[in-house]
PDB file of N, CA and C in Angstrom:
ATOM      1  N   UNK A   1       2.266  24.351 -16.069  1.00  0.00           N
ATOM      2  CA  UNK A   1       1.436  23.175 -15.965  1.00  0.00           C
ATOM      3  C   UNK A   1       2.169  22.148 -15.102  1.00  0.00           C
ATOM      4  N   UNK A   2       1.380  21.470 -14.297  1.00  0.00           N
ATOM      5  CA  UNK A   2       2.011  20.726 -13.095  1.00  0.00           C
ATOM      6  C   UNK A   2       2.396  19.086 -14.000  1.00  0.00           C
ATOM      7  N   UNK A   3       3.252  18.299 -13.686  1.00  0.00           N
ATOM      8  CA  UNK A   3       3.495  16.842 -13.488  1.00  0.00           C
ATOM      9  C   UNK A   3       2.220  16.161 -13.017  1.00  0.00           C
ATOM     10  N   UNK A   4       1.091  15.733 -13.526  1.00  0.00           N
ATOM     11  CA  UNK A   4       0.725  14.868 -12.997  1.00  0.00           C
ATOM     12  C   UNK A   4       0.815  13.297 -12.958  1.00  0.00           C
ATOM     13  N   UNK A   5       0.504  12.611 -11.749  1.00  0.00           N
ATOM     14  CA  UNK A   5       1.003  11.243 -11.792  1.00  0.00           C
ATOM     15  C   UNK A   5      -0.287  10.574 -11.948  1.00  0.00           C
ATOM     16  N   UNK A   6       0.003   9.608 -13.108  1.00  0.00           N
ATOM     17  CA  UNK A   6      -1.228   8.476 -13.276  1.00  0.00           C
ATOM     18  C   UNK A   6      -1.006   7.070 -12.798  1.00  0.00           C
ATOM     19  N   UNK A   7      -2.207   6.498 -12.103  1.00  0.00           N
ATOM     20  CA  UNK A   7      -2.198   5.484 -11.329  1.00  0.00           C
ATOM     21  C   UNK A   7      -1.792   4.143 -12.062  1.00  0.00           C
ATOM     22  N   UNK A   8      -1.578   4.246 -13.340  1.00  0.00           N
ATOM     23  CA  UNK A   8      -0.892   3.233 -14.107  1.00  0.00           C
ATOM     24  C   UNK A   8       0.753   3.574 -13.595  1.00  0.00           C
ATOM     25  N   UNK A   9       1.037   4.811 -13.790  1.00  0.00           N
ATOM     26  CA  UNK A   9       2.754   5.129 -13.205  1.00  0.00           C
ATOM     27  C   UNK A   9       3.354   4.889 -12.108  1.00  0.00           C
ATOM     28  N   UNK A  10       2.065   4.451 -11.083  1.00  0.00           N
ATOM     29  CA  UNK A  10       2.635   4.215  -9.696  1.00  0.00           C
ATOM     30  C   UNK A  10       2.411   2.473  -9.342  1.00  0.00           C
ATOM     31  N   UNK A  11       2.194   2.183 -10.359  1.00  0.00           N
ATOM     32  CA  UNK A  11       2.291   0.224 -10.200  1.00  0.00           C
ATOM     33  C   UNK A  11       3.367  -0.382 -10.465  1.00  0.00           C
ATOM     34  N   UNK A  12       4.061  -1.178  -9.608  1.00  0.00           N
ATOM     35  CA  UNK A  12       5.397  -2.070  -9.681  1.00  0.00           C
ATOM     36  C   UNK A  12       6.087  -0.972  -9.185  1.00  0.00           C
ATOM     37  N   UNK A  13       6.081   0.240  -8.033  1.00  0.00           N
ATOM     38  CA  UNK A  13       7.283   1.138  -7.950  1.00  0.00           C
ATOM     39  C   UNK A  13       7.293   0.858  -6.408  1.00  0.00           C
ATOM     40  N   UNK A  14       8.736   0.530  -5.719  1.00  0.00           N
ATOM     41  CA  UNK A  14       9.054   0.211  -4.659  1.00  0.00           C
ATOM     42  C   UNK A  14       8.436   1.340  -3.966  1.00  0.00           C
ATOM     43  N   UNK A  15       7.697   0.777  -2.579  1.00  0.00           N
ATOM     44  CA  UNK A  15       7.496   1.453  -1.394  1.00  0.00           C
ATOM     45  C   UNK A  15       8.636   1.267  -0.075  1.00  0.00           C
ATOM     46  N   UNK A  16       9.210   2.281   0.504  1.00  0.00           N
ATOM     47  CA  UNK A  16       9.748   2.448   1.873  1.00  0.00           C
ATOM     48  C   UNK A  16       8.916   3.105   2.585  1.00  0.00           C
ATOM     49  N   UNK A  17       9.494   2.618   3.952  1.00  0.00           N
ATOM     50  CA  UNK A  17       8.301   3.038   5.098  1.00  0.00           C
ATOM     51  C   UNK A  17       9.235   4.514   5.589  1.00  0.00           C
ATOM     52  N   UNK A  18       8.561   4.924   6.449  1.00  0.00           N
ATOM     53  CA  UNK A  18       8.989   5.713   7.214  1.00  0.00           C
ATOM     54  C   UNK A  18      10.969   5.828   7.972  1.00  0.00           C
ATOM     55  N   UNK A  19      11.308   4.559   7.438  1.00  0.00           N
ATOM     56  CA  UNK A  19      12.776   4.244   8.439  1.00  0.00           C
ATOM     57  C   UNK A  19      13.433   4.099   7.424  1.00  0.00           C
ATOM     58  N   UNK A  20      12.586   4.420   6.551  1.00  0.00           N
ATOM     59  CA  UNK A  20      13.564   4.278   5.202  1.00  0.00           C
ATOM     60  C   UNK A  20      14.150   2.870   4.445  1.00  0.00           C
ATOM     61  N   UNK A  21      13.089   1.590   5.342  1.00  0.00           N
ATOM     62  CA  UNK A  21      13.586   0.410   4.807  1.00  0.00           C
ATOM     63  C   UNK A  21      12.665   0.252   3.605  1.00  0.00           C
ATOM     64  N   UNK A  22      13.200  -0.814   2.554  1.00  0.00           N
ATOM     65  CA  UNK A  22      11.848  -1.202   1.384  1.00  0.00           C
ATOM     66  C   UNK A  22      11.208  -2.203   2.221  1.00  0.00           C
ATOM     67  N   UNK A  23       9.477  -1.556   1.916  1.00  0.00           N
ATOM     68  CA  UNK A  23       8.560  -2.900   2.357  1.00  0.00           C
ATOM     69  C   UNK A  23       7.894  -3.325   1.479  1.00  0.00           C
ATOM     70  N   UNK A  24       8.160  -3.236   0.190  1.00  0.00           N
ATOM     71  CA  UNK A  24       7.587  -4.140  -0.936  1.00  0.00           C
ATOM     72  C   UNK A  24       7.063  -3.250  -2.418  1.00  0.00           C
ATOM     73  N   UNK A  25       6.266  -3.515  -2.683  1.00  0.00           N
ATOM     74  CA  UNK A  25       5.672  -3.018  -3.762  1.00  0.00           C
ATOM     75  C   UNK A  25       4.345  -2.829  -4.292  1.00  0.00           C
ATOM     76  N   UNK A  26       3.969  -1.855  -5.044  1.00  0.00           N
ATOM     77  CA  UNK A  26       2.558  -1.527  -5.345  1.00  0.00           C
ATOM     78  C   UNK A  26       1.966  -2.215  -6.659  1.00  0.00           C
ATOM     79  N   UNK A  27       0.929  -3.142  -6.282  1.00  0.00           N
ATOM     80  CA  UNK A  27       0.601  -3.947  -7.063  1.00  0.00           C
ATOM     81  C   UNK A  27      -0.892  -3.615  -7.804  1.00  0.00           C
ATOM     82  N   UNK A  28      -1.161  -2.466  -7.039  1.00  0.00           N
ATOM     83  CA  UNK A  28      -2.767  -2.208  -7.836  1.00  0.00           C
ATOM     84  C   UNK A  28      -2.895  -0.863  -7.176  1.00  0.00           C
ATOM     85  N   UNK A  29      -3.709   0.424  -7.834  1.00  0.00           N
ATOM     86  CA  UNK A  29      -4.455   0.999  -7.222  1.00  0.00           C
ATOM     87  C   UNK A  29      -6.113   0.959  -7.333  1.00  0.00           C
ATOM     88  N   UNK A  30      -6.521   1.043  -5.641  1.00  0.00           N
ATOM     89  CA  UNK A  30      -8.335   0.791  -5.817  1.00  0.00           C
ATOM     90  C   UNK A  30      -8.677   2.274  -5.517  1.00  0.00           C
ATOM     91  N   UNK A  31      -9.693   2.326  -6.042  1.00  0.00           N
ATOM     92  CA  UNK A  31     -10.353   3.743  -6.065  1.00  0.00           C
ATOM     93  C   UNK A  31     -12.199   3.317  -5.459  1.00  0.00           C
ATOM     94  N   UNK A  32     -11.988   4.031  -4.359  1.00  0.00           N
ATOM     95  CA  UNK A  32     -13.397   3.712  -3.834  1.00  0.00           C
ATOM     96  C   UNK A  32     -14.154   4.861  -3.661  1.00  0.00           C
ATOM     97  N   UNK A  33     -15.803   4.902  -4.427  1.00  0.00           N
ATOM     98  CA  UNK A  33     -16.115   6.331  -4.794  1.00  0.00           C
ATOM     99  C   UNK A  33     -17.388   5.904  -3.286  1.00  0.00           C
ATOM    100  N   UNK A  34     -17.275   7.199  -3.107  1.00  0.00           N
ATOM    101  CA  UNK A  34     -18.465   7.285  -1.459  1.00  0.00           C
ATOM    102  C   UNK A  34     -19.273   8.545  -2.265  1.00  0.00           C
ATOM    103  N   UNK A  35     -20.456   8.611  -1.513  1.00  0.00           N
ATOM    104  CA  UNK A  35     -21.545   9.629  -2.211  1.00  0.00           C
ATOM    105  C   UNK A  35     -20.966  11.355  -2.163  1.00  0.00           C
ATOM    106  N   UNK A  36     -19.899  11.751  -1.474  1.00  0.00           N
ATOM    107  CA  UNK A  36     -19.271  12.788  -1.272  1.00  0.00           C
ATOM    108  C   UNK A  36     -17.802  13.178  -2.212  1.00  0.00           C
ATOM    109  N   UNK A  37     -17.045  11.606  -1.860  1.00  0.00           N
ATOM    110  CA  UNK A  37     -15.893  11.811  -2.186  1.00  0.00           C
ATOM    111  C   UNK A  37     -15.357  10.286  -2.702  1.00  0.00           C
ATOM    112  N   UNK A  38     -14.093  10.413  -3.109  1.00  0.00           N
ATOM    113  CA  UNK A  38     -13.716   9.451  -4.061  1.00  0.00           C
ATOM    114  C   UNK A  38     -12.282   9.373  -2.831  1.00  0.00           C
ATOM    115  N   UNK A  39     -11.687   8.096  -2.955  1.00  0.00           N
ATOM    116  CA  UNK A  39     -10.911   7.516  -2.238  1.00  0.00           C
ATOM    117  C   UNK A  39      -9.934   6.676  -3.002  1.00  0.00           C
ATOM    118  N   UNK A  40      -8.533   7.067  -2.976  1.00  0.00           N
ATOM    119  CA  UNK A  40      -7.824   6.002  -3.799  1.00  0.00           C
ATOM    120  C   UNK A  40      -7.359   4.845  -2.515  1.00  0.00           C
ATOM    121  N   UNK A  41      -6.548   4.229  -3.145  1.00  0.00           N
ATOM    122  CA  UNK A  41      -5.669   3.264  -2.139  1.00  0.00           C
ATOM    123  C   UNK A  41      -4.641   3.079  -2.973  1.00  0.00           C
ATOM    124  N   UNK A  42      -3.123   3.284  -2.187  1.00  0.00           N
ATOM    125  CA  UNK A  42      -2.329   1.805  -3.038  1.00  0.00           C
ATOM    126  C   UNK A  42      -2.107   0.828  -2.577  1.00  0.00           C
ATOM    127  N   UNK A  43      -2.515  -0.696  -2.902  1.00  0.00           N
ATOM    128  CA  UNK A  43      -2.502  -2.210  -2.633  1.00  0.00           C
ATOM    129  C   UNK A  43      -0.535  -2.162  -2.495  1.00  0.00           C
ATOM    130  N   UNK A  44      -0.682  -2.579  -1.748  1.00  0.00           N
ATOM    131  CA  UNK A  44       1.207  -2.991  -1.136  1.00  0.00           C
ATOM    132  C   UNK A  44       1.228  -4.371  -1.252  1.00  0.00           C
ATOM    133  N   UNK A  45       1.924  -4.507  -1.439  1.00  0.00           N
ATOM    134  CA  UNK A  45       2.259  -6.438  -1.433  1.00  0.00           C
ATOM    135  C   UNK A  45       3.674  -6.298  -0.797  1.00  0.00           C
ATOM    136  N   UNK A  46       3.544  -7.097   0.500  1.00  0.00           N
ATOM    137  CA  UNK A  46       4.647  -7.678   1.632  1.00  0.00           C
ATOM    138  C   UNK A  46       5.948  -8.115   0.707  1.00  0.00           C
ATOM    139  N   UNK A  47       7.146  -7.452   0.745  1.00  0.00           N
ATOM    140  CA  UNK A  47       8.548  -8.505   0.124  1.00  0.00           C
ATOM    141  C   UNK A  47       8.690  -9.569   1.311  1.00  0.00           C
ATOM    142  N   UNK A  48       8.856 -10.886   0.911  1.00  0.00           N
ATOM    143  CA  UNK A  48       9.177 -11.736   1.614  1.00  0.00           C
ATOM    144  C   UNK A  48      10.203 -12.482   0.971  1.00  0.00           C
ATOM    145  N   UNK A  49      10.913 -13.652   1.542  1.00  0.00           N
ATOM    146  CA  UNK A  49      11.831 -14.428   1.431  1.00  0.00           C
ATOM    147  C   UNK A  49      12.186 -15.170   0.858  1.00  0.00           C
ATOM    148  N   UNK A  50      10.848 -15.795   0.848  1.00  0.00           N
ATOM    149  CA  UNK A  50      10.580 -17.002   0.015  1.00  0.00           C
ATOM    150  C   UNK A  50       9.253 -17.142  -0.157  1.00  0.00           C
ATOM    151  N   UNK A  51       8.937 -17.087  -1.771  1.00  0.00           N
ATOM    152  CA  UNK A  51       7.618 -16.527  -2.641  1.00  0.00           C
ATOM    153  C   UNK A  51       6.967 -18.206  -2.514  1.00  0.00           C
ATOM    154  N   UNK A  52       6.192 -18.621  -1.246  1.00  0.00           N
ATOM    155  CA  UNK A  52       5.540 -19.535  -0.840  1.00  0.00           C
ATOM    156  C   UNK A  52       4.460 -19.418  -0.398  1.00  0.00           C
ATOM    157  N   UNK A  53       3.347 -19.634  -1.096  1.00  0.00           N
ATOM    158  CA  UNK A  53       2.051 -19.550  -0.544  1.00  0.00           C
ATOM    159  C   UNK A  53       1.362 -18.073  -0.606  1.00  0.00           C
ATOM    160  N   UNK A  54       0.625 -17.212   0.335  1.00  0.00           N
ATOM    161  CA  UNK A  54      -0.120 -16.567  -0.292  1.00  0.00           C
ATOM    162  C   UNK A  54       0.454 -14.920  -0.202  1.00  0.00           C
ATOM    163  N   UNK A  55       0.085 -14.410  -1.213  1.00  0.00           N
ATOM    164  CA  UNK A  55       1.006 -13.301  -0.832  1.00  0.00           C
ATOM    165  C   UNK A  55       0.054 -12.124   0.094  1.00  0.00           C
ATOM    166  N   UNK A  56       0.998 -11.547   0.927  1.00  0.00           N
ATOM    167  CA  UNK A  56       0.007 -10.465   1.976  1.00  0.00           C
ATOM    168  C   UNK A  56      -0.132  -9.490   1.348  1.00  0.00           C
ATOM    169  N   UNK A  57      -1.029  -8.542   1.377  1.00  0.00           N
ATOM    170  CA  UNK A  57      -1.313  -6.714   0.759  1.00  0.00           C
ATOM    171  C   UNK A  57      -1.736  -6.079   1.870  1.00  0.00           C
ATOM    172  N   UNK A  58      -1.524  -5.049   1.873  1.00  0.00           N
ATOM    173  CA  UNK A  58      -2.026  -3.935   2.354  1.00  0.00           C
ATOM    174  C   UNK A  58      -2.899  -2.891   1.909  1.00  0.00           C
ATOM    175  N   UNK A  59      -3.851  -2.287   2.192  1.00  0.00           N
ATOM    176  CA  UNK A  59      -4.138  -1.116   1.717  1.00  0.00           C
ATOM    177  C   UNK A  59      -3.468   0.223   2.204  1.00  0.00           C
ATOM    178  N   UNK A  60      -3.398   1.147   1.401  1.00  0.00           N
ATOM    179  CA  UNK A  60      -2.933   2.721   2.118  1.00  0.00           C
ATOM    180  C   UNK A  60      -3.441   3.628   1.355  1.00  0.00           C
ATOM    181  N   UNK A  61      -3.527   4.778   1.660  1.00  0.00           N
ATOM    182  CA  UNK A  61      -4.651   5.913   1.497  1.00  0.00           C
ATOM    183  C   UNK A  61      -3.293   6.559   0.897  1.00  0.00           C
ATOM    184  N   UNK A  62      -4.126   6.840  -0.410  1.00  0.00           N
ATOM    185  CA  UNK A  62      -3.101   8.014  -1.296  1.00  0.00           C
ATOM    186  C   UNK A  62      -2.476   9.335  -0.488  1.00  0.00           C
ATOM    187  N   UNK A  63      -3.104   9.641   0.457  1.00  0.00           N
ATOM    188  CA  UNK A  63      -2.725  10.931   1.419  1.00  0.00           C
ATOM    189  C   UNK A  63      -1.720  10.577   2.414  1.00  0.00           C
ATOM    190  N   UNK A  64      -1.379   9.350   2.720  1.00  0.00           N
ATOM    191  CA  UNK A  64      -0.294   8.332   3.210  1.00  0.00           C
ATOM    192  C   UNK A  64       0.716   8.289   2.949  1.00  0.00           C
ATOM    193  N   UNK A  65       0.959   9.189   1.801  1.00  0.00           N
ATOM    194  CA  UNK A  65       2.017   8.294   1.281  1.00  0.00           C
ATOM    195  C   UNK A  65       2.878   9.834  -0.271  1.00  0.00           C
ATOM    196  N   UNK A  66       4.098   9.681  -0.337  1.00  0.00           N
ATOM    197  CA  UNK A  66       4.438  10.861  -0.958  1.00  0.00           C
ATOM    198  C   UNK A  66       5.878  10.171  -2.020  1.00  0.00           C
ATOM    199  N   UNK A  67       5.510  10.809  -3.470  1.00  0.00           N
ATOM    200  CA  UNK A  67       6.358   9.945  -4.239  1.00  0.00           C
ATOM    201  C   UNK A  67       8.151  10.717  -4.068  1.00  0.00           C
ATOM    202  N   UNK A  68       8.839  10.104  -3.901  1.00  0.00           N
ATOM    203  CA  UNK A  68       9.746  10.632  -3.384  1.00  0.00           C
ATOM    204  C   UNK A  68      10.848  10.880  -5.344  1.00  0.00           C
ATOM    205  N   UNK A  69      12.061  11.973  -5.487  1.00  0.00           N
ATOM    206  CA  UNK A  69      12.441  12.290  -6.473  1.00  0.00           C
ATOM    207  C   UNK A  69      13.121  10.401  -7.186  1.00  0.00           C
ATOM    208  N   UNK A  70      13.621  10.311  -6.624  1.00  0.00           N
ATOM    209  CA  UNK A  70      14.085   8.784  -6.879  1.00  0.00           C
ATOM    210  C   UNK A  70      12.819   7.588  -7.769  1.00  0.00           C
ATOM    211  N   UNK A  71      12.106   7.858  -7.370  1.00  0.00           N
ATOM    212  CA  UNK A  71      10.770   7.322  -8.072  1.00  0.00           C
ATOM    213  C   UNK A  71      10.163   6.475  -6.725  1.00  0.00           C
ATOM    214  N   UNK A  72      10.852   6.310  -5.782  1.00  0.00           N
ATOM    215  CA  UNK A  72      10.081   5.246  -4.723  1.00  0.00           C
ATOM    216  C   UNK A  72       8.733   6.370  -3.939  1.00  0.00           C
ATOM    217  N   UNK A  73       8.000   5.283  -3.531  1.00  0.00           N
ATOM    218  CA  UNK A  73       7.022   5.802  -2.534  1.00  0.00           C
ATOM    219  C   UNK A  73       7.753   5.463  -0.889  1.00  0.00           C
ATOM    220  N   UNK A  74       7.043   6.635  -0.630  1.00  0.00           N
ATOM    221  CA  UNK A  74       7.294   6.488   0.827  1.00  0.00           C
ATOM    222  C   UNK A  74       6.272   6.757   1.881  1.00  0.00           C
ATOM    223  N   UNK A  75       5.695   6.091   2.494  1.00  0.00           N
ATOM    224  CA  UNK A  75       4.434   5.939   3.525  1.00  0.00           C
ATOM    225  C   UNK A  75       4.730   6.232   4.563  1.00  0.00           C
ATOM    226  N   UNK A  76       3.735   6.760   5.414  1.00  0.00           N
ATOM    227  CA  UNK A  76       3.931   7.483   6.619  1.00  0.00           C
ATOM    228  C   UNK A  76       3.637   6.093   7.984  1.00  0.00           C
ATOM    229  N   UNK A  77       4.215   5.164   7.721  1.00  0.00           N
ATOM    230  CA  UNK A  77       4.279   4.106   8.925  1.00  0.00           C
ATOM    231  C   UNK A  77       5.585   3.150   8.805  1.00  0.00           C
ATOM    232  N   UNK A  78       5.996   2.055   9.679  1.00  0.00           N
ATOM    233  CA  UNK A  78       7.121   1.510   9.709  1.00  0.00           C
ATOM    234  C   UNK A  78       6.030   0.365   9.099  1.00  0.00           C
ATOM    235  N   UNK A  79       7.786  -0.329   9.079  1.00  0.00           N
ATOM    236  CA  UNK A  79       7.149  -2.034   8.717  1.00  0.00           C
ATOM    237  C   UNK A  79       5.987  -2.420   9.218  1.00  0.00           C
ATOM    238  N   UNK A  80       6.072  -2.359  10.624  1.00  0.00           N
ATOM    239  CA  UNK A  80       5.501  -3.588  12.249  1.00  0.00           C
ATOM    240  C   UNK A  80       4.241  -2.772  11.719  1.00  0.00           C
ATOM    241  N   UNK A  81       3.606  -1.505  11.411  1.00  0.00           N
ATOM    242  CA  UNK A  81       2.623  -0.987  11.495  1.00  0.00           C
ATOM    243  C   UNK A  81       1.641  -1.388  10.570  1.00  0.00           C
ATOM    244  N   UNK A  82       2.060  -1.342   9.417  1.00  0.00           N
ATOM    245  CA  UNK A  82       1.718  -1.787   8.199  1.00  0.00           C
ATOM    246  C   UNK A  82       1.676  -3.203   7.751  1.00  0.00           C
ATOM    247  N   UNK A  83       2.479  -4.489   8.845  1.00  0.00           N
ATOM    248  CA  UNK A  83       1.718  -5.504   9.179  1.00  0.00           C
ATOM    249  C   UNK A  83       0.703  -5.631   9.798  1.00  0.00           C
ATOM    250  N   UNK A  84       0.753  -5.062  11.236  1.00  0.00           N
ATOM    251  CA  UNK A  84      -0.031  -4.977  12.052  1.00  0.00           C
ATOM    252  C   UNK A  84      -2.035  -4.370  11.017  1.00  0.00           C
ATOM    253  N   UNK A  85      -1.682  -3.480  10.099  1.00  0.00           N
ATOM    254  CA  UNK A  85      -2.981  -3.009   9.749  1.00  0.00           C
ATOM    255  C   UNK A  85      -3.051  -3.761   9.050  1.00  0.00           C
ATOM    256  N   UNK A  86      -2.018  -4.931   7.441  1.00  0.00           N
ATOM    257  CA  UNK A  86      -2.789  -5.760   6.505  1.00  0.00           C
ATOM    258  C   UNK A  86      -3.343  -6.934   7.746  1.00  0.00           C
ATOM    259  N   UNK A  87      -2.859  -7.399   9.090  1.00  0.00           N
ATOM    260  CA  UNK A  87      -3.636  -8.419   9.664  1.00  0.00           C
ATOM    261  C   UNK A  87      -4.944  -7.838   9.667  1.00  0.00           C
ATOM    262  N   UNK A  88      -5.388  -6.427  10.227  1.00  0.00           N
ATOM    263  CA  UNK A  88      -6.494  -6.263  10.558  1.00  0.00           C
ATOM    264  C   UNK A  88      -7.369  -6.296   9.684  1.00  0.00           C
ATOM    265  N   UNK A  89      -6.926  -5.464   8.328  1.00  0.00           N
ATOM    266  CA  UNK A  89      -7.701  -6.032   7.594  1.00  0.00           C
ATOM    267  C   UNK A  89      -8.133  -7.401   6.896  1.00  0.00           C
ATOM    268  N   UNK A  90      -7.380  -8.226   7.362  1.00  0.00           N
ATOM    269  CA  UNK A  90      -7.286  -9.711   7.024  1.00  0.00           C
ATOM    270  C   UNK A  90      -8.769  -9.695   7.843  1.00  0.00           C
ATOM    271  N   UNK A  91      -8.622  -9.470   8.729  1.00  0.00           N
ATOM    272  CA  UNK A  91      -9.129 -10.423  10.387  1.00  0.00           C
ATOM    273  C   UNK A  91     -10.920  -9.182   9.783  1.00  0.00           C
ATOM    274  N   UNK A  92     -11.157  -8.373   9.271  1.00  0.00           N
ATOM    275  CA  UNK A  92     -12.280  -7.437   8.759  1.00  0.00           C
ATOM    276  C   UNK A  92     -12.992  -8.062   7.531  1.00  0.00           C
ATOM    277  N   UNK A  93     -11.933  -8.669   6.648  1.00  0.00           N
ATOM    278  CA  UNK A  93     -12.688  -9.279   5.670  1.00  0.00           C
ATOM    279  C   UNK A  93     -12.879 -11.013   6.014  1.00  0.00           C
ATOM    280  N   UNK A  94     -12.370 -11.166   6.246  1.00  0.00           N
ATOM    281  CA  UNK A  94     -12.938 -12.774   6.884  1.00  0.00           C
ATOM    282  C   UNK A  94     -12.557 -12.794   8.978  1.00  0.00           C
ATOM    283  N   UNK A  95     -13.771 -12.679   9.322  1.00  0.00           N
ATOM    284  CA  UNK A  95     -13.545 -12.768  10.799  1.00  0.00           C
ATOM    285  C   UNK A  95     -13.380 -13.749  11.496  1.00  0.00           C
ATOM    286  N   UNK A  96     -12.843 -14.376  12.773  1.00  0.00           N
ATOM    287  CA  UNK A  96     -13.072 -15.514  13.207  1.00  0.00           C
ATOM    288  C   UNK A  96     -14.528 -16.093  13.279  1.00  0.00           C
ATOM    289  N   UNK A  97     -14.507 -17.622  13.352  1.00  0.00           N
ATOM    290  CA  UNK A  97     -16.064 -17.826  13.503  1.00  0.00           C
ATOM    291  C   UNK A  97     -15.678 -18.442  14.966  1.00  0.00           C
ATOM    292  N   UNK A  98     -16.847 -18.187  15.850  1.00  0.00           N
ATOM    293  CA  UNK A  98     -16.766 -18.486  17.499  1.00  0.00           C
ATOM    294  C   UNK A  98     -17.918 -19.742  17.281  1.00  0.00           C
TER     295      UNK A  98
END
């Protein structure tokens, strides 16, 4: 019988990216069901410096991402990338107004 992991077990467990640096931590998983198939995410929350103002998340696709023996996750992008996508999704859920 296999180990399985429950999405309560993978909340508060450090994520590293691809370079092997920590980029923060998993603060929620969302599960989004489509008429075919079901979709997890894990919500990332940015480590920053100084805990001022609002905190950034990310989404990432459970297939993204692989729990490593140590207990950390590890995602298949660097830092810059995984900013670069929570802006976009920033900039998707509230767009500029022209």
């Amino acid at each position: 019988m296999a180990n399985r992991v429950t999405p309560d077990q993978l909340v508060s467990k450090i994520v590293i990216d691809s370079e092997n640096q920590k980029v923060g931590t998993i603060v929620d998983i969302e599960r989004e069901k489509l008429p075919k198939i079901t979709i997890d995410y894990l919500v990332i929350e940015f480590d920053r410096r100084l805990n001022i103002g609002l905190k950034k998340t990310v989404n990432i696709r459970t297939r993204d991402a692989k729990l490593l023996p140590d207990g950390k996750i590890q995602v298949n992008y660097t830092k810059a990338e995984l900013k670069r996508m929570s802006k976009e999704e920033e900039l998707r859920r509230h767009p500029p107004k022209v």
